[in-house]
C-alpha atoms as a PDB file:
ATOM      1  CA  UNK A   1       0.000   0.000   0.000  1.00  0.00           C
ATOM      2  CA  UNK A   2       1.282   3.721  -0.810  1.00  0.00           C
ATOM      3  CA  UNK A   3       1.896   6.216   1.718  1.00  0.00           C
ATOM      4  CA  UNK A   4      -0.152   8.818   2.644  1.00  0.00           C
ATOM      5  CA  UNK A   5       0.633  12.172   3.469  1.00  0.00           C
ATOM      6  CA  UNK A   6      -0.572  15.055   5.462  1.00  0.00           C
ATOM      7  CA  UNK A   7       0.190  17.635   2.856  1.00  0.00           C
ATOM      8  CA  UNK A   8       2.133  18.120  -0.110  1.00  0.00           C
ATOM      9  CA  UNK A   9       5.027  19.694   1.907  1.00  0.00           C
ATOM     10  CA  UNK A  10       5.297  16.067   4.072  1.00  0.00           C
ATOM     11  CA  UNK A  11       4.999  14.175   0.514  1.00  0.00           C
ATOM     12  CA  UNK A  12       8.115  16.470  -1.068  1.00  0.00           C
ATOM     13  CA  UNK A  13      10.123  15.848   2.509  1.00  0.00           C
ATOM     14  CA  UNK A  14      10.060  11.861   1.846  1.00  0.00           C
ATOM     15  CA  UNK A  15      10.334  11.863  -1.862  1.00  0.00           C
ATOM     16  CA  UNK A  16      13.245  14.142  -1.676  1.00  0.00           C
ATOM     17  CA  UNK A  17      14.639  11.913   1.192  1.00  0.00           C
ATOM     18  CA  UNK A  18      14.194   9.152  -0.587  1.00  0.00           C
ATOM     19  CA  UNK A  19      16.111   9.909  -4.160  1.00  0.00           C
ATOM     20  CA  UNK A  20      19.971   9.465  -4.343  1.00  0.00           C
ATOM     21  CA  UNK A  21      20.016  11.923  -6.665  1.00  0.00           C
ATOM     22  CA  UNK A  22      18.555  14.577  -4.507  1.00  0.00           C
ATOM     23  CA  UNK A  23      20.912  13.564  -0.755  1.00  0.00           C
ATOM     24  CA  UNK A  24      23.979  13.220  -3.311  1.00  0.00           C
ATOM     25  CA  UNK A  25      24.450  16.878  -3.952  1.00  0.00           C
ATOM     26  CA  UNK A  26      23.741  17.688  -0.224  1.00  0.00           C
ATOM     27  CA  UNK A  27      26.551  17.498   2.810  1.00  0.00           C
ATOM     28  CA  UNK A  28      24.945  15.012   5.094  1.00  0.00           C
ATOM     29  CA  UNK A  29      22.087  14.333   4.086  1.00  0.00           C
ATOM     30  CA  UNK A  30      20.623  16.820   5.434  1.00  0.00           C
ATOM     31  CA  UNK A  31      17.009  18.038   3.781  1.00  0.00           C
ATOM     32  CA  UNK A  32      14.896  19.058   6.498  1.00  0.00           C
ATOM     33  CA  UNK A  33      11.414  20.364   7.126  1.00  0.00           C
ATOM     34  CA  UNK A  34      11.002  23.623   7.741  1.00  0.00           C
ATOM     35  CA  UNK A  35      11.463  24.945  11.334  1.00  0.00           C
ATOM     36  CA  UNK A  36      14.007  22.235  11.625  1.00  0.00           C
ATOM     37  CA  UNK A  37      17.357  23.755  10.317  1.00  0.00           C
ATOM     38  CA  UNK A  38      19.735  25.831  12.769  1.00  0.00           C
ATOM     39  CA  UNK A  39      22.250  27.887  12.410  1.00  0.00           C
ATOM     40  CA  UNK A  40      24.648  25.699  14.289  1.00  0.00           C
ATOM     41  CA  UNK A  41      23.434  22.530  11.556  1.00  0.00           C
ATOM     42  CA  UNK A  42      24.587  24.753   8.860  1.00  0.00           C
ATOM     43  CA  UNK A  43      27.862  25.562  10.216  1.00  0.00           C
ATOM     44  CA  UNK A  44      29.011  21.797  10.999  1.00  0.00           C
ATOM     45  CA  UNK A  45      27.781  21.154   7.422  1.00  0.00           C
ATOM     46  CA  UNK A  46      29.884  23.818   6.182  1.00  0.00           C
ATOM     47  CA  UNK A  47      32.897  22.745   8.683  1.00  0.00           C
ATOM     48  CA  UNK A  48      32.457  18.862   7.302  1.00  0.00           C
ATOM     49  CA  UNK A  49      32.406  20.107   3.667  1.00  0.00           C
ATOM     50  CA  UNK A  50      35.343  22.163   4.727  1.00  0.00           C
ATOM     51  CA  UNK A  51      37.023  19.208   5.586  1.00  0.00           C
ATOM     52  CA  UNK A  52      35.973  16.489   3.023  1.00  0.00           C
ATOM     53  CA  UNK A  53      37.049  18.771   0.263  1.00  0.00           C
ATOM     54  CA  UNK A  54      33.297  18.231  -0.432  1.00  0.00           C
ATOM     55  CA  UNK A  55      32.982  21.468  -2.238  1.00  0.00           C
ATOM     56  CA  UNK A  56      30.530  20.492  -4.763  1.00  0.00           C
ATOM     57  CA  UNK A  57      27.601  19.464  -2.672  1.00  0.00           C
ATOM     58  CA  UNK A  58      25.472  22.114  -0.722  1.00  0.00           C
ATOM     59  CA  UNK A  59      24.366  22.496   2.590  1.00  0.00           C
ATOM     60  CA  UNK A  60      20.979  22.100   2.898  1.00  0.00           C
ATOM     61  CA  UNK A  61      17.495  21.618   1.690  1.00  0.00           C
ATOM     62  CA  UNK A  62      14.339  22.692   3.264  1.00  0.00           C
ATOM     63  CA  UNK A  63      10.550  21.685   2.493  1.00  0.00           C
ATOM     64  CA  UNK A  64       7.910  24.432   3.557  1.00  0.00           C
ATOM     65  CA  UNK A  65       4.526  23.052   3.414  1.00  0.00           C
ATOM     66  CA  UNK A  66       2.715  26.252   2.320  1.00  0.00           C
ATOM     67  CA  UNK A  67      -1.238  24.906   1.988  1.00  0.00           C
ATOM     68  CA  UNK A  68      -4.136  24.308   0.249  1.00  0.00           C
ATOM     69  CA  UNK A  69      -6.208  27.303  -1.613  1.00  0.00           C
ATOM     70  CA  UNK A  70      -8.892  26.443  -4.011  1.00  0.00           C
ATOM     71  CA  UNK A  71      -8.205  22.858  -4.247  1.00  0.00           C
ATOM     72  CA  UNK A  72      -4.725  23.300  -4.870  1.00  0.00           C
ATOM     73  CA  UNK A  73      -2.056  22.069  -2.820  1.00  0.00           C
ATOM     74  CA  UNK A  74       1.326  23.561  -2.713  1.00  0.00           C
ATOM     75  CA  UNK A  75       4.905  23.446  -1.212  1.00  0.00           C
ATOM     76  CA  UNK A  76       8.230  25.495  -0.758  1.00  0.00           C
ATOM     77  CA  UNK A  77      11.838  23.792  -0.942  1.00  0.00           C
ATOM     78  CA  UNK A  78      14.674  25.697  -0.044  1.00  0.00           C
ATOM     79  CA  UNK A  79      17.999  25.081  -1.334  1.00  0.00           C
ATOM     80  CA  UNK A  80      20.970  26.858   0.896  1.00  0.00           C
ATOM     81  CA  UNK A  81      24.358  27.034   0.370  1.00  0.00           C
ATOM     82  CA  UNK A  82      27.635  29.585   1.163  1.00  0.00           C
ATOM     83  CA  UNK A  83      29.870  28.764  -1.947  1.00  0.00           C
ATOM     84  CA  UNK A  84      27.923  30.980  -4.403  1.00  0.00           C
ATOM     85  CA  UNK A  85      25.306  29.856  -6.562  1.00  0.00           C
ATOM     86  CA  UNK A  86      26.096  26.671  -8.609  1.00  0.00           C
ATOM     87  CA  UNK A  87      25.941  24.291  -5.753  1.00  0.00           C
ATOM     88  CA  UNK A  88      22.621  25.635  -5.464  1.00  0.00           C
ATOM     89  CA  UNK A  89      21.860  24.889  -9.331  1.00  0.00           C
ATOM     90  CA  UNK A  90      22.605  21.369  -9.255  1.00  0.00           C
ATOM     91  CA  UNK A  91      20.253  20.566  -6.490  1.00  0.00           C
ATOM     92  CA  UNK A  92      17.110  22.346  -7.759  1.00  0.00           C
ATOM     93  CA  UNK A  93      17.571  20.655 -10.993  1.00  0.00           C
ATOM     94  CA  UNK A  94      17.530  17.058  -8.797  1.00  0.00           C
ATOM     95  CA  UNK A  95      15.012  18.658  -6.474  1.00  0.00           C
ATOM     96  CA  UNK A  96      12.716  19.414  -9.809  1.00  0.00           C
ATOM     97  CA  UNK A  97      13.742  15.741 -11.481  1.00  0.00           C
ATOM     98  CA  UNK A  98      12.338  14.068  -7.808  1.00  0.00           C
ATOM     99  CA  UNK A  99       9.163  15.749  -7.697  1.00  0.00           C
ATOM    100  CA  UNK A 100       7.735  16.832 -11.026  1.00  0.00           C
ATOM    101  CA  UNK A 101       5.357  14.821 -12.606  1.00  0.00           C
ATOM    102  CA  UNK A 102       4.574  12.209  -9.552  1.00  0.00           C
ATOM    103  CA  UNK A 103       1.487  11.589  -7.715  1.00  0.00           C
ATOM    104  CA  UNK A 104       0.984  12.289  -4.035  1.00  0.00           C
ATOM    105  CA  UNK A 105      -1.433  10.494  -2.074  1.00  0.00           C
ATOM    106  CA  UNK A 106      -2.752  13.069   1.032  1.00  0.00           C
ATOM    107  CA  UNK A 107      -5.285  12.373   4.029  1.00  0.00           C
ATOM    108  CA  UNK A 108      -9.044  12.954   3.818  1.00  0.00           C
ATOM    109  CA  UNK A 109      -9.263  11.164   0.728  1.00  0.00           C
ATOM    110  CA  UNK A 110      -7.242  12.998  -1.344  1.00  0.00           C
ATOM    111  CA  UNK A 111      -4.760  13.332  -4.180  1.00  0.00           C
ATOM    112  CA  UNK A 112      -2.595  14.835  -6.442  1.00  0.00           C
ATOM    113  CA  UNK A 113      -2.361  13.168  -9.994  1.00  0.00           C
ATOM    114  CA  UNK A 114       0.720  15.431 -10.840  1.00  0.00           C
ATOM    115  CA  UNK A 115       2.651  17.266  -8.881  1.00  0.00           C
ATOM    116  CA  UNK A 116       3.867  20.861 -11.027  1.00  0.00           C
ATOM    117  CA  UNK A 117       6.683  23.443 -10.998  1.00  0.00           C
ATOM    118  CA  UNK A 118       5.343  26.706 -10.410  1.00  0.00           C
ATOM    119  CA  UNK A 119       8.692  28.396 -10.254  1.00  0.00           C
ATOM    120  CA  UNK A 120      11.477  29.552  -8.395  1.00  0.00           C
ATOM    121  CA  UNK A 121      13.442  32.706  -6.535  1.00  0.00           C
ATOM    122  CA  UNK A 122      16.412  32.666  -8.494  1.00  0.00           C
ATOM    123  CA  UNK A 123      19.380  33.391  -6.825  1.00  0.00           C
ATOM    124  CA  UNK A 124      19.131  35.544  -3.334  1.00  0.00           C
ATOM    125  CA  UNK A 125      21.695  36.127  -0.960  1.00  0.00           C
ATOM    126  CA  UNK A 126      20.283  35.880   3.069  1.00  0.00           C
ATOM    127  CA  UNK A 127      23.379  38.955   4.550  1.00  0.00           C
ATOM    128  CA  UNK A 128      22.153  38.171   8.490  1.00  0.00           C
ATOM    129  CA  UNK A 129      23.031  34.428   8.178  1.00  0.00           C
ATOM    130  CA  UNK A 130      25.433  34.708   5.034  1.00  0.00           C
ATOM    131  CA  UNK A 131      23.458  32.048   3.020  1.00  0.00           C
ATOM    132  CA  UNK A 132      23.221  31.909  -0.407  1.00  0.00           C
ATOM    133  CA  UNK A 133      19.631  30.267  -1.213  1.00  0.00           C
ATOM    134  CA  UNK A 134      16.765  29.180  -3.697  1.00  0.00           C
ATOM    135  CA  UNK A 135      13.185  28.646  -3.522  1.00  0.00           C
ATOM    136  CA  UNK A 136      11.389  26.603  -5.773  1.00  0.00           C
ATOM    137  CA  UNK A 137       7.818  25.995  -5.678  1.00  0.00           C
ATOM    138  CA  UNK A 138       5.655  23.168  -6.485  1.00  0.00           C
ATOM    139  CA  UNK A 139       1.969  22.640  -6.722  1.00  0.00           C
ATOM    140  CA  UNK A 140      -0.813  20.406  -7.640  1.00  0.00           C
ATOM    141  CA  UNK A 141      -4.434  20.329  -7.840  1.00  0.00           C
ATOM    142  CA  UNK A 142      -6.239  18.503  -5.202  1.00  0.00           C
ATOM    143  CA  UNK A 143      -8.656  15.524  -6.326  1.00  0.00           C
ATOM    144  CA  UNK A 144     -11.047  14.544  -3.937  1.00  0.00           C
ATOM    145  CA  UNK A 145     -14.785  12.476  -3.596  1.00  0.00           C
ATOM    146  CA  UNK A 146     -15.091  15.008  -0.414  1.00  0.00           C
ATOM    147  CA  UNK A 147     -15.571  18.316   0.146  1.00  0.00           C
ATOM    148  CA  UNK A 148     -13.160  18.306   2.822  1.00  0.00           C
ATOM    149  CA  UNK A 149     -11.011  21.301   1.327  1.00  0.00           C
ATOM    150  CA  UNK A 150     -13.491  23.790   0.551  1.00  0.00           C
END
């Protein structure tokens, strides 16, 4: 039997956990959900890159759960990283790749056939914690026998 999720945000968290592709290009592993990453997390991410020689994989992902509106669902993923902007490339392009296109199954009887892109940031730089970052969004309409998202 499939998994089912509480939201699209909790869907994007496993999937993303889940694909080599995706964990490759980030130090440790580490894609979080939001509310989760700290400052000191970053750091020793940075320090263990540091000392790998790991230079090509970034820091950290994030997955924002942002909510339903008008029976669609939608999510957030954060890409951060503090060697400029190309770490940062290679990972939304996996991040995309692992999520695009898939179905999510959600509570009260609910679905997504296909989850879309509905764009990104681009590039912005975060001065107070010195973080280079992305967003990229993702959405999907919501397919349900009840009205329990109205």
């Amino acid at each position: 039997m499939a998994n089912i999720y509480a939201d699209l945000g909790a869907w994007a968290l496993a999937k993303l956990r889940a694909t080599p592709a995706v964990t490759a290009l980030v130090m440790d592993s580490l894609v979080l959900e939001a509310g989760d990453l700290t400052a000191e997390a970053l750091t020793a991410a940075q320090e263990t890159r540091r000392k790998a020689g790991a230079t090509g994989k970034a820091l950290a992902v994030v997955v924002q759960d942002t909510g339903e509106e008008a029976f669609t669902a939608s999510c957030a993923v954060f890409i951060y990283d503090r060697y400029g902007y190309a770490n940062i490339r290679n990972v939304r392009e996996a991040v995309i790749s692992a999520l695009v296109n898939f179905p999510a199954l959600l509570v009260r009887d609910a679905c997504i056939n296909q989850v879309k892109y509905a764009g990104r940031s681009g590039h912005a730089i975060d001065r107070l914690l010195d973080l280079d970052l992305e967003r990229v969004d993702f959405s999907g309409a919501l397919i349900t026998e009840r009205d329990f998202y109205a």
